[in-house]
Protein backbone atom coordinates (compact mmCIF):
# COMPACT_ATOMS: atom_id res chain seq x y z
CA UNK A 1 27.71 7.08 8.02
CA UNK A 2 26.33 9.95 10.30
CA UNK A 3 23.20 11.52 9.42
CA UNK A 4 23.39 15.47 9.55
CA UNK A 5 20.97 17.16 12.02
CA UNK A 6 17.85 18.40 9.91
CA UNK A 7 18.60 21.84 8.75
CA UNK A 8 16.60 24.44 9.49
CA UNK A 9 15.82 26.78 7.09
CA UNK A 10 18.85 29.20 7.18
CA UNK A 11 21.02 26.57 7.55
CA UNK A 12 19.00 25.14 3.97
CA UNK A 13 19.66 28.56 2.60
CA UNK A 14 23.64 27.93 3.12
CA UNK A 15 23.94 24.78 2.12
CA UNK A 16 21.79 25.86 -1.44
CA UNK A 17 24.20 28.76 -1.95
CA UNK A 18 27.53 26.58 -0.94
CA UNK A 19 26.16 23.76 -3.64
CA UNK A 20 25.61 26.18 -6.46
CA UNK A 21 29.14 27.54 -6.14
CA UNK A 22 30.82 23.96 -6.12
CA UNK A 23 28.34 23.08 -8.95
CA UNK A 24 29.65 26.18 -11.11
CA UNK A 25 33.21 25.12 -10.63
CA UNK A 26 32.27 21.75 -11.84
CA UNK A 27 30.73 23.18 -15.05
CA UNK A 28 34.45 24.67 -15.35
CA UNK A 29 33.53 28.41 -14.05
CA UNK A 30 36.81 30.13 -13.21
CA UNK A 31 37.89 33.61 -11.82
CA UNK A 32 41.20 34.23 -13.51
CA UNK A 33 43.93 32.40 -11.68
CA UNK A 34 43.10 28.52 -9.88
CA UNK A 35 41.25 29.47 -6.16
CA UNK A 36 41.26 26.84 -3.66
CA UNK A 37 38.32 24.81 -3.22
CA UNK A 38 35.81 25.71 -0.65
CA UNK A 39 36.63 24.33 2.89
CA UNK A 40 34.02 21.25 2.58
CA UNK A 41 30.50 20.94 4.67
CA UNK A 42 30.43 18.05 7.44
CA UNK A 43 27.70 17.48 9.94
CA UNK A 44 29.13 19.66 12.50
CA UNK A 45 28.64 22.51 10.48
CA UNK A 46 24.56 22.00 10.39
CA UNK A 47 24.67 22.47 14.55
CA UNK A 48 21.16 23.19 15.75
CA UNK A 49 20.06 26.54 15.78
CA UNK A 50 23.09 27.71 18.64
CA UNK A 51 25.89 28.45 15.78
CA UNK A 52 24.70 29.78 12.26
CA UNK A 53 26.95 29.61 9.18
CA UNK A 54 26.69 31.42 6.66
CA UNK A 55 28.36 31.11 3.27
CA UNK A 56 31.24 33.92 4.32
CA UNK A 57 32.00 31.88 7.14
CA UNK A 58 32.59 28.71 5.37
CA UNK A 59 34.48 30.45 2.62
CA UNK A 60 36.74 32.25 4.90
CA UNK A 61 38.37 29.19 6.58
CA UNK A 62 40.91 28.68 3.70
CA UNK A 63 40.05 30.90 1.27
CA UNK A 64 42.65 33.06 -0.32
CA UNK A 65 42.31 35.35 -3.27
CA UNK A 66 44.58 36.69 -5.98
CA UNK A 67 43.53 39.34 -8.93
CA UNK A 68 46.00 41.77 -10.98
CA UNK A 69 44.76 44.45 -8.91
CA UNK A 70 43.12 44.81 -5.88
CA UNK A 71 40.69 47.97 -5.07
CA UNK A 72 40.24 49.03 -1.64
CA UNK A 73 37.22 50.48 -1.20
CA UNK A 74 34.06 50.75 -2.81
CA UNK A 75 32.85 53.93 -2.88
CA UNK A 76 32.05 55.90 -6.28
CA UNK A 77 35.71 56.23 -6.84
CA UNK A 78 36.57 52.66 -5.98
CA UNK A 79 33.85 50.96 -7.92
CA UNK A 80 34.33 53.32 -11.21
CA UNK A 81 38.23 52.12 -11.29
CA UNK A 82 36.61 48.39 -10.46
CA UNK A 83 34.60 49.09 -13.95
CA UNK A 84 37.46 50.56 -15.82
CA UNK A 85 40.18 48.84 -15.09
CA UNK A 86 37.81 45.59 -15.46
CA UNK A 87 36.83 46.97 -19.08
CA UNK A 88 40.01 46.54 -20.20
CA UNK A 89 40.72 42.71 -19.27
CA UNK A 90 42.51 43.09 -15.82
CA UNK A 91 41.40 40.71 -12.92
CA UNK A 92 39.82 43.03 -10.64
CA UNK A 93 38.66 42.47 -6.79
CA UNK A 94 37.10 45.75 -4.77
CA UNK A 95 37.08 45.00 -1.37
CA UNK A 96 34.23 46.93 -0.10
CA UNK A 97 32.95 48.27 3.59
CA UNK A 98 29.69 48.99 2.89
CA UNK A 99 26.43 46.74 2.09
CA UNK A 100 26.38 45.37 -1.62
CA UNK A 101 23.41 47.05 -2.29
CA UNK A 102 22.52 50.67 -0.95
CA UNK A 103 19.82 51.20 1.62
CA UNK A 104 16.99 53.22 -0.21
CA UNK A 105 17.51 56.82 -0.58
CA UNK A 106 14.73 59.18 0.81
CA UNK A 107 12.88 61.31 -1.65
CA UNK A 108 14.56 64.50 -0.99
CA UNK A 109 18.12 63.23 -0.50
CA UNK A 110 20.81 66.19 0.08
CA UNK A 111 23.42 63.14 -1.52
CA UNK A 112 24.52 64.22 -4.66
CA UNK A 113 27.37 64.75 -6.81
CA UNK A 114 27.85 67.64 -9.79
CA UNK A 115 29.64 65.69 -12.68
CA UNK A 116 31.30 67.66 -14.99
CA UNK A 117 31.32 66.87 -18.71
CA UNK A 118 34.58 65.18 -18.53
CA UNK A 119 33.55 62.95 -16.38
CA UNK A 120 30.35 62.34 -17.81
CA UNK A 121 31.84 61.14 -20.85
CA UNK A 122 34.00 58.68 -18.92
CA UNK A 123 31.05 57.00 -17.29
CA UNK A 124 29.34 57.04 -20.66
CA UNK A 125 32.12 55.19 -22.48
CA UNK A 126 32.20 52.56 -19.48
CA UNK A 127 28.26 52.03 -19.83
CA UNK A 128 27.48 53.37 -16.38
CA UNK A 129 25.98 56.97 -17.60
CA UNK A 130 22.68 54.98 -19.02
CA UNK A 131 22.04 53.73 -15.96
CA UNK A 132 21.75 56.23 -13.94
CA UNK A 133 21.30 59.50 -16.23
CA UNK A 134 17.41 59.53 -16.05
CA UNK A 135 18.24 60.66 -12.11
CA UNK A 136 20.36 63.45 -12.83
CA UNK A 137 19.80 67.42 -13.99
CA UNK A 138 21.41 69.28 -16.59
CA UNK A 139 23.74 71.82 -14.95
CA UNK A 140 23.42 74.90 -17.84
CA UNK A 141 23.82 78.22 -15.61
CA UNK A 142 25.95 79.12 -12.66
CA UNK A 143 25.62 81.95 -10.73
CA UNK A 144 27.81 83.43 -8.06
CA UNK A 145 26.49 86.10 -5.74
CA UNK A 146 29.18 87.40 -3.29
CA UNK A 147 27.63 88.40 0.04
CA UNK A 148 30.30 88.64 1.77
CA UNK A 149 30.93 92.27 2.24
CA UNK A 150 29.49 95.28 3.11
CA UNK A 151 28.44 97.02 -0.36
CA UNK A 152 25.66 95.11 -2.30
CA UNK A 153 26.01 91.90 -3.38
CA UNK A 154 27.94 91.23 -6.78
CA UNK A 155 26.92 88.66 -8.94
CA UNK A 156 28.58 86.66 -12.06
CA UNK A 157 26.82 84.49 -14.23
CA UNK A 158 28.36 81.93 -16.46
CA UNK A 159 26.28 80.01 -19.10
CA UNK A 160 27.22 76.34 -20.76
CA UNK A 161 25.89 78.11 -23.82
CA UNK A 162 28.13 80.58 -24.63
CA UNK A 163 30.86 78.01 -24.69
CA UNK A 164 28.87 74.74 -26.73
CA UNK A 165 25.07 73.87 -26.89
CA UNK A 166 25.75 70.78 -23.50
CA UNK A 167 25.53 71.85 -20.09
CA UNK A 168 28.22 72.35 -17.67
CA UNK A 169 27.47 68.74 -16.22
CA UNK A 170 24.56 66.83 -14.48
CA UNK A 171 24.05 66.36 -10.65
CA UNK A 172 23.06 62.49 -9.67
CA UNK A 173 22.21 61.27 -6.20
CA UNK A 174 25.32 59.36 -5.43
CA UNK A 175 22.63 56.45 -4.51
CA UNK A 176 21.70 56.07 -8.35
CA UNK A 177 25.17 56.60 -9.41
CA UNK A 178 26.39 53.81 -6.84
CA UNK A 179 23.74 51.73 -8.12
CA UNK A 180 24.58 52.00 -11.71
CA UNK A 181 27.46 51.35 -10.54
CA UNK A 182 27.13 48.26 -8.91
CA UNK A 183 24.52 47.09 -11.76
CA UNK A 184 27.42 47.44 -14.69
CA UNK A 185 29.75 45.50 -11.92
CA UNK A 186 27.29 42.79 -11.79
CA UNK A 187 27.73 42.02 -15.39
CA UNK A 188 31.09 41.66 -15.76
CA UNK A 189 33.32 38.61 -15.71
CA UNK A 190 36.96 40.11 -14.61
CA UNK A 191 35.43 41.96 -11.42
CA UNK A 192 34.92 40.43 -8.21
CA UNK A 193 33.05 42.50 -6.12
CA UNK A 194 33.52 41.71 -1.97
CA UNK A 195 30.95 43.55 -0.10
CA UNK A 196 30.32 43.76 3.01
CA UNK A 197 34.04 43.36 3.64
CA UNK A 198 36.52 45.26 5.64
CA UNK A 199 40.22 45.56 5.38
CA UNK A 200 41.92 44.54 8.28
CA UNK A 201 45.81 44.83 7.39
CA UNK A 202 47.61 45.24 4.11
CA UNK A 203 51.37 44.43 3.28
CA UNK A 204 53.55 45.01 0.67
CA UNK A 205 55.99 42.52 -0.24
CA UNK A 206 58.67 42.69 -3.40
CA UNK A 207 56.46 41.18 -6.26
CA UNK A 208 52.75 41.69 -4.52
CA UNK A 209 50.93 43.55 -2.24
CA UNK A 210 48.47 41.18 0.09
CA UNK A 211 45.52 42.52 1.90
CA UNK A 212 44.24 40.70 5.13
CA UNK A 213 40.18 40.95 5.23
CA UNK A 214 38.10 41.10 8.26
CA UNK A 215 36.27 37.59 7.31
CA UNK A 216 39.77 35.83 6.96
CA UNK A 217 40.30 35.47 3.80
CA UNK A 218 43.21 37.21 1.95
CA UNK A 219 44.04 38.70 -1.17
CA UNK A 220 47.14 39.15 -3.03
CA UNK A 221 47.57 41.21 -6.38
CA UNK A 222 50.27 42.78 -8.30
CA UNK A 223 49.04 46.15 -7.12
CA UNK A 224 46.40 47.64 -4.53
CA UNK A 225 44.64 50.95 -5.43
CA UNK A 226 43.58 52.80 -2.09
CA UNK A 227 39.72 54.24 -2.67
CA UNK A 228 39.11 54.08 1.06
CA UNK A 229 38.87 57.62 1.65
CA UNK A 230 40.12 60.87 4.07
CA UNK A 231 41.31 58.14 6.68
CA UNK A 232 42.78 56.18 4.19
CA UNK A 233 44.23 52.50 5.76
CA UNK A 234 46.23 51.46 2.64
CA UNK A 235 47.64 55.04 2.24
CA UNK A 236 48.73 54.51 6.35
CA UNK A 237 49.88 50.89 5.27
CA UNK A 238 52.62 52.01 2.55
CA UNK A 239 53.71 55.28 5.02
CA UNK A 240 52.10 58.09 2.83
CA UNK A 241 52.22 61.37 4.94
CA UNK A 242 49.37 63.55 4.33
CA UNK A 243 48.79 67.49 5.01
CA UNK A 244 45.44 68.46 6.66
CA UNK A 245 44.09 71.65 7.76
CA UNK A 246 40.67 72.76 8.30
CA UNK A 247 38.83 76.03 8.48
CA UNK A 248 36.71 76.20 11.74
CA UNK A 249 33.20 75.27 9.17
CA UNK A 250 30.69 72.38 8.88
CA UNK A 251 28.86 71.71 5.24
CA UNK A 252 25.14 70.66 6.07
CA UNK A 253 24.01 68.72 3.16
CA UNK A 254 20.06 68.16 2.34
CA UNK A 255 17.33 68.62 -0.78
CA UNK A 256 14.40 70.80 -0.63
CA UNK A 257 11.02 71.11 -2.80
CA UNK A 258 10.53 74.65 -3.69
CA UNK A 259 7.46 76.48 -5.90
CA UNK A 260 9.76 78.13 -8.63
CA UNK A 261 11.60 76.38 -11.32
CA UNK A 262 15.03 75.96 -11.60
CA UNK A 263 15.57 76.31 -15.27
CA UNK A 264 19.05 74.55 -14.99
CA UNK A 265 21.01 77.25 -12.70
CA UNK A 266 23.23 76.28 -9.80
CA UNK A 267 23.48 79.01 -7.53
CA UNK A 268 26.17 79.74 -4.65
CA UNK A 269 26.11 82.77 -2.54
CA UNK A 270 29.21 83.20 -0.40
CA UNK A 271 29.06 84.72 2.53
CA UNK A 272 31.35 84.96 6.05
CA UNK A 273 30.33 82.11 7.03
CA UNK A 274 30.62 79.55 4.15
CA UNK A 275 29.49 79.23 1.11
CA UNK A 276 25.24 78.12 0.63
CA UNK A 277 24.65 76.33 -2.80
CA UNK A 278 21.79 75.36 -4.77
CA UNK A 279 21.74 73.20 -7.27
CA UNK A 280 19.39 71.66 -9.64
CA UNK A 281 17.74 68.04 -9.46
CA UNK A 282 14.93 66.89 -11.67
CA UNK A 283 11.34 68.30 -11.04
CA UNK A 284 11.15 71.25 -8.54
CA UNK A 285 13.88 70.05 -6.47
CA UNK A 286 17.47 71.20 -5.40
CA UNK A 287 20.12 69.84 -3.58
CA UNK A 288 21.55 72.11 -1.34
CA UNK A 289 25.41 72.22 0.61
CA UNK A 290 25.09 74.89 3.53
CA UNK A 291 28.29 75.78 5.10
CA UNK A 292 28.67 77.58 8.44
CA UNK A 293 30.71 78.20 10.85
CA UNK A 294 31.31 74.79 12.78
CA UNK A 295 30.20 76.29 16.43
CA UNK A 296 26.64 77.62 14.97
CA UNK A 297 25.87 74.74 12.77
CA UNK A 298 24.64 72.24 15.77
CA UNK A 299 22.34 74.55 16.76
CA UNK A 300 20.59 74.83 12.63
CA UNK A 301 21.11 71.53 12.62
CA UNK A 302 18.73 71.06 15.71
CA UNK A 303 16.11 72.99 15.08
CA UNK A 304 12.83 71.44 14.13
CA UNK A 305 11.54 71.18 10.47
CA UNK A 306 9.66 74.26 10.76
CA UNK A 307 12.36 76.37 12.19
CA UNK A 308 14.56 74.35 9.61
CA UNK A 309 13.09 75.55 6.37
CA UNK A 310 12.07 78.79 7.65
CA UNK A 311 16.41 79.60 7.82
CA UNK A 312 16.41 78.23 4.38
CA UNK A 313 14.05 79.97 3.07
CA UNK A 314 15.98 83.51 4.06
CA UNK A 315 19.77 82.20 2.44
CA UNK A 316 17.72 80.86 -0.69
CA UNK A 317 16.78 85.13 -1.41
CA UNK A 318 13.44 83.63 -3.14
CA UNK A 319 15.21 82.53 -6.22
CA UNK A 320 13.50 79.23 -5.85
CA UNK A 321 10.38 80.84 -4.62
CA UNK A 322 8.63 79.41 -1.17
CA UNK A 323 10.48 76.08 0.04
CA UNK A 324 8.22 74.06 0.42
CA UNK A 325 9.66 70.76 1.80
CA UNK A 326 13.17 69.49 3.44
CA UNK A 327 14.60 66.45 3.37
CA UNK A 328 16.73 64.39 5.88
CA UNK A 329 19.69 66.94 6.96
CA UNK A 330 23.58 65.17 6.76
CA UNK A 331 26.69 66.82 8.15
CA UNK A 332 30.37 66.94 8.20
CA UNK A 333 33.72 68.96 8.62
CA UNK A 334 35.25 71.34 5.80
CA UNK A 335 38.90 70.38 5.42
CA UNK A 336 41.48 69.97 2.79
CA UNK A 337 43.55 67.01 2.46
CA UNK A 338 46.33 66.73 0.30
CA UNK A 339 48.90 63.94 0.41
CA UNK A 340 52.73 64.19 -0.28
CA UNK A 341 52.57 60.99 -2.70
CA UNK A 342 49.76 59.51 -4.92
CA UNK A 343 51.47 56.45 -5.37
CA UNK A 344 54.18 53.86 -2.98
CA UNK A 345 55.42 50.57 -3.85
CA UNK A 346 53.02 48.28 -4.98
CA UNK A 347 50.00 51.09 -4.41
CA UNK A 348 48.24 53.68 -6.02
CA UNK A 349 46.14 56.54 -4.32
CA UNK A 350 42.86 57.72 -6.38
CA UNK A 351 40.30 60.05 -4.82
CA UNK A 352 39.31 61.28 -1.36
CA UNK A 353 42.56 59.11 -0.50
CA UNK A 354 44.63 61.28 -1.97
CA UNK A 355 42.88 64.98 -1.97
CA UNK A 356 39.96 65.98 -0.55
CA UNK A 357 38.17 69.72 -0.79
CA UNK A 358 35.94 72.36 0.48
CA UNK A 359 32.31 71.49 -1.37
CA UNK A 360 33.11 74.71 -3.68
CA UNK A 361 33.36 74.59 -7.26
CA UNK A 362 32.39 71.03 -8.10
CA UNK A 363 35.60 69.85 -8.19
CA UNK A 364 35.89 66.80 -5.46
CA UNK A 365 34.82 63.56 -7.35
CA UNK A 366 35.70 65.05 -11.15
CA UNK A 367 39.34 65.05 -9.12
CA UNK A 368 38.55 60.81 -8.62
CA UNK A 369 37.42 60.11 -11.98
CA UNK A 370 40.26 61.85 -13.57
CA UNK A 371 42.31 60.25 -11.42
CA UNK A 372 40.60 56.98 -12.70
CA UNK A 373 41.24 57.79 -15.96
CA UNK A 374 44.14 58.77 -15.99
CA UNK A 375 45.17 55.89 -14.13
CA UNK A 376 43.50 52.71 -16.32
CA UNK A 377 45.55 54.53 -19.37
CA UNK A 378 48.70 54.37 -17.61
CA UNK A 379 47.84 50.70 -16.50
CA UNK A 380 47.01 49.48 -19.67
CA UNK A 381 49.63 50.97 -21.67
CA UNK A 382 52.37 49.23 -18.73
CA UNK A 383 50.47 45.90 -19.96
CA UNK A 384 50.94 46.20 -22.98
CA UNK A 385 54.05 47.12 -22.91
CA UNK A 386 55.09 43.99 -21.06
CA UNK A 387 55.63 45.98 -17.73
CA UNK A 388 54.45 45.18 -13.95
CA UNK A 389 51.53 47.28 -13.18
CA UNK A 390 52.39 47.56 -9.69
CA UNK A 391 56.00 48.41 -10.46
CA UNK A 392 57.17 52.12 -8.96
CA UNK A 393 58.58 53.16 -12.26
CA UNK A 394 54.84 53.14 -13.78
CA UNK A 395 53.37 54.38 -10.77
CA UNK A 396 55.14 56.99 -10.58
CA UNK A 397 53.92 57.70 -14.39
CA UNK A 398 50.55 58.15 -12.76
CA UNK A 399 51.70 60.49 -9.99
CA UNK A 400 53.38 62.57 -12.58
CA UNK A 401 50.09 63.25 -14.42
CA UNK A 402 48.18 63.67 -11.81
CA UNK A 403 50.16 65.78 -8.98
CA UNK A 404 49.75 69.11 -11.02
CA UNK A 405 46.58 69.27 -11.56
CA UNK A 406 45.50 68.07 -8.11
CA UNK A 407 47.65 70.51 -6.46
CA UNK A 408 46.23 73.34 -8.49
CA UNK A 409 42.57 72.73 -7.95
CA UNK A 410 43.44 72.47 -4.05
CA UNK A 411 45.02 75.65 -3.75
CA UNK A 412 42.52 77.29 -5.65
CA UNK A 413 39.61 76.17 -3.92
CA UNK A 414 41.76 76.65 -0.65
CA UNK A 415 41.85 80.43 -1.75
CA UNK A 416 38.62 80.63 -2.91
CA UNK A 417 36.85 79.64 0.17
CA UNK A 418 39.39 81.59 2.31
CA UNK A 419 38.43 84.79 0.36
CA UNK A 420 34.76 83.96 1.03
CA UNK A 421 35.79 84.05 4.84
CA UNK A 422 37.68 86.87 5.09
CA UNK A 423 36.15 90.17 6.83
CA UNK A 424 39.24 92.65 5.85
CA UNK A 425 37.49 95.20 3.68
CA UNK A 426 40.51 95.52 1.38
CA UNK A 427 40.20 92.11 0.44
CA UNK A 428 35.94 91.86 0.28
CA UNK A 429 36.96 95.11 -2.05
CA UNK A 430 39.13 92.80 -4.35
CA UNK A 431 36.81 90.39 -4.35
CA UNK A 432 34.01 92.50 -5.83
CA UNK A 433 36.67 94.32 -8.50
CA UNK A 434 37.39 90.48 -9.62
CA UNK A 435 33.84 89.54 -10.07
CA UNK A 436 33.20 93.12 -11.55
CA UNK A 437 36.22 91.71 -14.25
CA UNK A 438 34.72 89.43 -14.80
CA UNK A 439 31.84 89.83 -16.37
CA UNK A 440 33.42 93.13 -18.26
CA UNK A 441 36.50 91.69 -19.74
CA UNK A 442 36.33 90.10 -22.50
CA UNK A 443 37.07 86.83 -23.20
CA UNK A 444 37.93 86.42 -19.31
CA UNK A 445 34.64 84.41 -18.42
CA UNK A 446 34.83 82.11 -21.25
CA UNK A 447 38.67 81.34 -20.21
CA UNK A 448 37.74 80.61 -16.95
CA UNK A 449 34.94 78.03 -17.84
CA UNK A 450 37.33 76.19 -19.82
CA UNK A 451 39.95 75.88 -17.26
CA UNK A 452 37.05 75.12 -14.42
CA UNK A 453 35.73 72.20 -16.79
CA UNK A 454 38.94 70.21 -17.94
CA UNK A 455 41.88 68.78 -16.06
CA UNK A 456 45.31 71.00 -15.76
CA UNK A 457 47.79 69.12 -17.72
CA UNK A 458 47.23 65.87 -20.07
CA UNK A 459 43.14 65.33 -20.33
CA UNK A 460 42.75 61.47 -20.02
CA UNK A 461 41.25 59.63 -22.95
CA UNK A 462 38.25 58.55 -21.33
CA UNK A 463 37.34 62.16 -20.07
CA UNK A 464 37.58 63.34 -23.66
CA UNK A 465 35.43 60.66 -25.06
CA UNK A 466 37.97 58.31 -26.61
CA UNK A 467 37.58 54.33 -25.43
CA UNK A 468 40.73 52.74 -24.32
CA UNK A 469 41.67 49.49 -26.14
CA UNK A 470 40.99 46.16 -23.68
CA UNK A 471 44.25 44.08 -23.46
């Protein structure tokens, strides 16, 4: 019998890892349905230092996969419907791009997400909230001040209080939301998390849809959710048609230190240009979205720290007194997205895969996790009922829900940010006579907090604080 080459210590590292998987299948570990064994190790594997393996490498020579339902993507969207739809007893594998742990964050990250109660709830009854909640501020006050025109600026202020004794919501970093995340995924049994892994085709045949992955392995499962975002490949895949259109502006995301305390209020001024919004993180920090017109924004994004946080300083008006530090500065292109179907044979659309928005209102992810919510009840109650989750007539169940409330939020944040633009002085006239309304009619603030905070349409059980009962 041959000896194998000596291994070096990679090599050892592989060989460790491939033995501990073929020793938990002998202790009877088990993923749902039977998977193929492993292709097996032979001295031409251990091949001196010119040709690594590593464990993906040996698993992808025959590997193929099968769950109920098959997530692609793994961003906040993706994994949250990996942890809900894996709560409630469905075989669940998220086929992820990026690294299976996220690089560090820096200290001032310009990263984060406003959840609003509804979704807070959700995360809380899925045990993800508790993991990442010390990270995130209470969102109690927001205040609009309209710049945009020519008379002095009106402002509106609407307060958490006046409606219950809980703040609006909480911004988290989406690093320590990804991360709680990916810790509660860890944990559970049903969820097989594939990361770094890229899609590379995906099919969909009568009774299951099969994904083809980078590493050569393939997946099959009774349905494929598509979390993979504004250039969506599964929503390409099953021939969804999407409407874009953009609005000449580029949102410069960052966090700044500043001398003043926050006390809980998330501020947006609107001006011509876009839309520049404060908002609360723990300590004396704020994240900040800056939007500007897309041909002057290279030029702030350019300019030196100094120069940097000197601009900031003037849009901030002092309400955060002297800014004192800047973090790393991020960028990207305001558009809307909206597309003609949430849901094809076989697939279902959640998140930026389906809509995306201006950053106005904190409405973008609350749009994913109601769309995860709304689509684990529809899931589970198919289930239950004896139905195929990936069938069109219970997708389409899901679409029905959802399409209203989308399409409202999208046209009124399209609006919204298109009345910000606009430099017709009938219309910056309007715009101060509605704000004016605002705070003088009454009842007219509180009504508009409630429709800002809570779905249009059915409110999904896990956004209103009611578990879902596991198959």
């Amino acid at each position: 019998m041959m000896d194998a080459p000596r291994q070096d210590g990679e090599a050892a590292r592989v060989l460790q890892a491939h033995r501990g998987f073929l020793d938990a299948k002998r202790r009877g570990w088990t993923f749902g349905r039977a998977e193929p064994e492993p292709w097996p190790l032979d001295a031409q594997d251990w091949k001196s230092g010119r040709e690594r393996v590593t464990v993906s490498a040996i698993m992808s020579k025959t590997e193929s996969l099968s769950c109920d339902i098959a997530i692609i993507g793994g961003g906040i969207a993706g994994l949250t419907a990996a942890v809900a739809l894996g709560s409630l007893g469905f075989e669940v594998t998220c086929v992820d791009a990026q690294p299976p742990q996220p690089e560090k964050a820096p200290e001032l990250d310009g990263r984060t997400t406003a959840l609003l109660q509804g979704s807070v709830r959700a995360l809380a009854l899925l045990d993800v909230w508790p993991r990442c909640e010390a990270a995130a501020e209470g969102l109690w006050v927001m205040r609009i001040v309209d710049e945009s025109g020519r008379r002095e600026p009106g402002t509106v202020t609407f307060d958490s209080r006046e409606m219950e004794e809980a703040p609006f919501g909480y911004n988290v970093p989406n690093a320590a939301l990804r991360q709680a995340l990916l810790a509660r995924i860890a944990g559970m049994k049903g969820v097989r998390h594939l990361a770094p892994v890229k899609l590379e085709t995906l099919r969909f045949e009568s009774a299951q849809a099969v994904a083809e992955l980078a590493d050569g392995r393939s997946l099959s499962a009774s349905l494929a959710i598509g979390a993979d975002g504004r250039n969506s490949r599964s929503r390409e895949a099953a021939g969804i048609v999407v409407k874009r259109w953009t609005y000449g502006q580029t949102a410069m995301a960052f966090s700044l230190s500043h001398s003043h305390p926050h006390e809980g209020v998330s501020t947006e001024f609107h001006r011509t240009s876009g839309p520049f919004v404060l908002v609360p993180m723990p300590g004396n920090r704020s994240s900040v979205v800056w939007v500007e017109r897309e041909r002057a924004a290279p030029g702030f994004l350019a300019l030196d720290e100094g120069s940097f946080r000197h601009a900031v300083q003037e849009r901030t008006r002092g309400v955060l007194g002297t800014v004192e530090q800047v973090g790393p500065r991020f960028s990207y292109p305001v558009g809307t997205l909206l597309a003609e179907r949430y849901a094809a044979h076989r697939l279902a659309l959640i998140g930026e895969s389906a809509h995306a928005l201006p950053p106005v209102g904190a409405q973008g992810l609350n749009l994913g996790i109601t769309d995860v919510a709304t689509l684990a009840e529809v899931l589970v109650e198919a289930r239950r009922a004896g139905q195929d989750v990936g069938a069109e007539a219970v997708l389409e169940r899901y679409e029905s829900r959802r399409r209203p409330d989308v399409v409202a939020r999208v046209f009124a944040i399209d609006g919204l940010n298109r009345a910000v633009k606009t430099r017709f002085p009938p219309f910056q006239a309007l715009r101060h006579l509605g704000l004016a309304a605002v705070e003088r009619v009454p009842g007219l603030k509180a009504t508009l907090m409630r429709q800002g905070m809570q779905p249009v349409g059915e409110v999904p059980s896990l956004m209103r604080g009611i578990p879902l009962r596991p198959l």
